[in-house]
Protein backbone atom coordinates (compact mmCIF):
# COMPACT_ATOMS: atom_id res chain seq x y z
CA UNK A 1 -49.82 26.14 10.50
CA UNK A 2 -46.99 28.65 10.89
CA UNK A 3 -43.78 28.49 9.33
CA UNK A 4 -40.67 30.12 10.59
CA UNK A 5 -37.95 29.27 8.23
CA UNK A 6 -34.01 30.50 9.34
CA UNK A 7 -31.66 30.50 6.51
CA UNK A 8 -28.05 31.18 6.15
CA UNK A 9 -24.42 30.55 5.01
CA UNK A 10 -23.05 27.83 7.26
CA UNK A 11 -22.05 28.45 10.99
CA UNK A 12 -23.95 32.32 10.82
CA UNK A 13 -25.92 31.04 13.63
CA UNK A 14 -29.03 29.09 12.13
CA UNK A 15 -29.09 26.24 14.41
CA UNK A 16 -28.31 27.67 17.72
CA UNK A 17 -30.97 30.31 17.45
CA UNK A 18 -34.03 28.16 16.05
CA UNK A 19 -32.87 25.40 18.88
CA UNK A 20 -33.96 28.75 21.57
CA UNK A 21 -36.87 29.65 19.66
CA UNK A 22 -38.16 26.57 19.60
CA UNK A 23 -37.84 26.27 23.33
CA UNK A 24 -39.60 30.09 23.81
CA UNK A 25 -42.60 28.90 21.38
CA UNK A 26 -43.36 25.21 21.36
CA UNK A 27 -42.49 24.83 17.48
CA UNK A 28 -41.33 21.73 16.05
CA UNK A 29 -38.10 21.61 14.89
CA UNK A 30 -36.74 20.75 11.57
CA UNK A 31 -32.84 21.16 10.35
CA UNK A 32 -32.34 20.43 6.83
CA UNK A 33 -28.64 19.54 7.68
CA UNK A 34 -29.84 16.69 9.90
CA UNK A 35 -32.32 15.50 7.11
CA UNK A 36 -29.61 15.46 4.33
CA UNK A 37 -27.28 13.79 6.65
CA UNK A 38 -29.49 10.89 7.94
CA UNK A 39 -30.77 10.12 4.28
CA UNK A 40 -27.83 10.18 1.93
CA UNK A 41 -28.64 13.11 0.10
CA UNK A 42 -25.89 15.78 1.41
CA UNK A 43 -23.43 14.76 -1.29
CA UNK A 44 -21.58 17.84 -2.64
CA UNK A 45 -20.93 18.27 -6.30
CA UNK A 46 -18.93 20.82 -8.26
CA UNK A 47 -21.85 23.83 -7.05
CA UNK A 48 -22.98 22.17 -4.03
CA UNK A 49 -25.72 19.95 -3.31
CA UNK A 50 -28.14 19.35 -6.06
CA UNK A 51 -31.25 21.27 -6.29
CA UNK A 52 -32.77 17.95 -6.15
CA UNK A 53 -31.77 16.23 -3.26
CA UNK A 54 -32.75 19.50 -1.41
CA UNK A 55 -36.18 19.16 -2.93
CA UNK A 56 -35.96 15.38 -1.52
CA UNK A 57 -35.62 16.93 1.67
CA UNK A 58 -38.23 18.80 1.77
CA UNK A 59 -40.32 15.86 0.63
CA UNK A 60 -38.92 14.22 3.80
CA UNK A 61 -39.64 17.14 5.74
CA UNK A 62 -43.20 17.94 4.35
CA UNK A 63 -43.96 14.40 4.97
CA UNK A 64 -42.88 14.05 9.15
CA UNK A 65 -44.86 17.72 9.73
CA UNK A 66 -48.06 15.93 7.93
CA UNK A 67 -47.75 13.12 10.81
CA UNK A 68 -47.05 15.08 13.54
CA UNK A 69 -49.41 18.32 12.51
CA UNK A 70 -47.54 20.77 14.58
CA UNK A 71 -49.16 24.24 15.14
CA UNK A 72 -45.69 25.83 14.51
CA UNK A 73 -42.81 24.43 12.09
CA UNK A 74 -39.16 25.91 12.49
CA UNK A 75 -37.19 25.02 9.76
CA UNK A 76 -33.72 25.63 9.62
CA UNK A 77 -30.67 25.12 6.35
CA UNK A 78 -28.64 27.11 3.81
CA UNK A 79 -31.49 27.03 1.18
CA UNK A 80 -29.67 28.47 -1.21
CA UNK A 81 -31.02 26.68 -4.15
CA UNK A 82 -34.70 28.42 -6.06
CA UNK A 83 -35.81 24.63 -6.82
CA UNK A 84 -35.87 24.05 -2.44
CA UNK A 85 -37.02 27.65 -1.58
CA UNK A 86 -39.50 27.60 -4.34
CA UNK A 87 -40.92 24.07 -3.20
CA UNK A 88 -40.76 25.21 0.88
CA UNK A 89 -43.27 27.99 -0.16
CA UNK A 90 -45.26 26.47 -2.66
CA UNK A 91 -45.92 23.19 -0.75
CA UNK A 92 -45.35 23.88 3.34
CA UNK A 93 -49.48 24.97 3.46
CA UNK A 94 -49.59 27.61 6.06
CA UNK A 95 -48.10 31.38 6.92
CA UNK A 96 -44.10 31.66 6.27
CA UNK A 97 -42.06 33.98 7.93
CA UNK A 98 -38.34 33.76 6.19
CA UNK A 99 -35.21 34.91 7.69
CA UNK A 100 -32.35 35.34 6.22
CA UNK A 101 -29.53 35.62 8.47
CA UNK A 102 -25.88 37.70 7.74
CA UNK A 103 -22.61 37.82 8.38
CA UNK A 104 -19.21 38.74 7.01
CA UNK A 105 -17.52 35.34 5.61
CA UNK A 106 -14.43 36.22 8.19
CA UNK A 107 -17.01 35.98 11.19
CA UNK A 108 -18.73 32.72 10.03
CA UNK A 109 -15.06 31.44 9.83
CA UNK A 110 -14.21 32.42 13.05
CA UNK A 111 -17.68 30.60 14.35
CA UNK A 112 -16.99 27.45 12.45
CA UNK A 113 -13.92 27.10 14.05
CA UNK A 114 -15.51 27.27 17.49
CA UNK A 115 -18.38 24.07 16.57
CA UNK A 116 -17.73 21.10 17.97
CA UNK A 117 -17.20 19.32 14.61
CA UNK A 118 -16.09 22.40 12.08
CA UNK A 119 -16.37 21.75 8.63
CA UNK A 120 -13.42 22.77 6.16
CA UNK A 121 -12.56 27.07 5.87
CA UNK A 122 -13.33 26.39 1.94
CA UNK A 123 -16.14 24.81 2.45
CA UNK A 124 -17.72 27.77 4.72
CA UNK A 125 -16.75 29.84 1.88
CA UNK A 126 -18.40 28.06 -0.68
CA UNK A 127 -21.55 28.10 0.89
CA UNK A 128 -21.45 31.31 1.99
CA UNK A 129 -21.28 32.71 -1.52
CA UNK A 130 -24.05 30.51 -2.85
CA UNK A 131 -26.50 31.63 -0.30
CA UNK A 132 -25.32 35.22 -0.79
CA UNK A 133 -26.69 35.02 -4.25
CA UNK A 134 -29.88 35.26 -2.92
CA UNK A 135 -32.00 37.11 -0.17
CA UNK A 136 -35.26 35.57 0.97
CA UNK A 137 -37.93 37.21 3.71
CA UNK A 138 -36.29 39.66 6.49
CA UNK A 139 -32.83 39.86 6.54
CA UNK A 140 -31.18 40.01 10.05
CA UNK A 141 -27.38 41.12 10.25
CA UNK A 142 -26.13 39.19 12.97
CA UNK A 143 -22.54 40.99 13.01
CA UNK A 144 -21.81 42.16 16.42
CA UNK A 145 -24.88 40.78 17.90
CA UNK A 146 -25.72 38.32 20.89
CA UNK A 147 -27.43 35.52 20.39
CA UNK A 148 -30.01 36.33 22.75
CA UNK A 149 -30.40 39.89 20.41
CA UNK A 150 -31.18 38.14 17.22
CA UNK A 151 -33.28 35.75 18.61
CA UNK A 152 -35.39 38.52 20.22
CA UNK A 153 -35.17 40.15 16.78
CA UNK A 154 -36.60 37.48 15.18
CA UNK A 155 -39.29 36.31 17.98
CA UNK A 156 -40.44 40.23 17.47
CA UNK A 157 -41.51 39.36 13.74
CA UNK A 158 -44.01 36.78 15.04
CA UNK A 159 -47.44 36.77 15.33
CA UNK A 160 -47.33 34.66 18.79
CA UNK A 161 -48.62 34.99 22.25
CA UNK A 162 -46.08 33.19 24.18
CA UNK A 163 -43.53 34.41 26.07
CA UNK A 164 -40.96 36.56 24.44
């Protein structure tokens, strides 16, 4: 099984560019957000959300890909806790390729304001400088790019045969 995981201070991109990837390469799709949100566990405390309901997620996730056995798993969040990174690689059986995407704060500002349901300025900020504390896998600056560019950037990393 292949693993492509996309991670990322919020509105950098993340979700927009593994939704097209996952159209170019078959892969099943799998946003952390959309896990947190549907099972309670996206509550935010003083630092963010525990390292332990992200771990909870990935036990949610770990446990759909075993049903569905998909050749290729994209995985999309923030991941900016050890405990869930550390778990993703130790448990998710198969090749990883990890992407860290970047962005100046002021840009991912500028995008969140742009969503369909934007999520507070201080929020984006928070995040951002949690998962700046870390760098995981290849880092793609996203500043100045097209959407269409970094998703070609990252399709280029992949050991696939499909279309590109």
């Amino acid at each position: 099984m292949l693993f492509v995981i996309i991670r990322g201070p919020a509105a950098v991109g993340k979700s927009t560019i593994s939704k097209i990837i996952v159209e170019n390469i078959g892969a099943l799709h799998v946003s952390f957000d959309d896990i947190l949100s549907k099972h309670n566990l996206g509550t935010v405390e003083r630092d963010g959300i525990s390292a332990e309901n992200f771990v909870r997620g990935n036990e949610i996730a770990l446990d759909m890909i075993k049903q569905l056995k998909p050749k290729i798993v994209m995985l999309d969040g923030c991941f900016y806790r050890d405990e869930q990174m550390n778990y993703i690689l130790k448990n998710f059986i198969g090749k990883h390729f990890v992407f860290t995407l970047k962005a100046k704060v002021e840009e991912c500002i500028i995008r969140n304001k742009e969503r369909g349901s934007p999520i507070p300025e201080n929020a984006v900020r928070d995040v951002f400088k949690l998962v700046s504390k870390r760098d995981y896998g290849i880092i793609i600056d996203t500043s100045g790019k097209t959407i269409n560019q970094t998703v070609k950037e990252i399709l280029n990393y992949l050991p696939l045969k499909k279309a590109r």
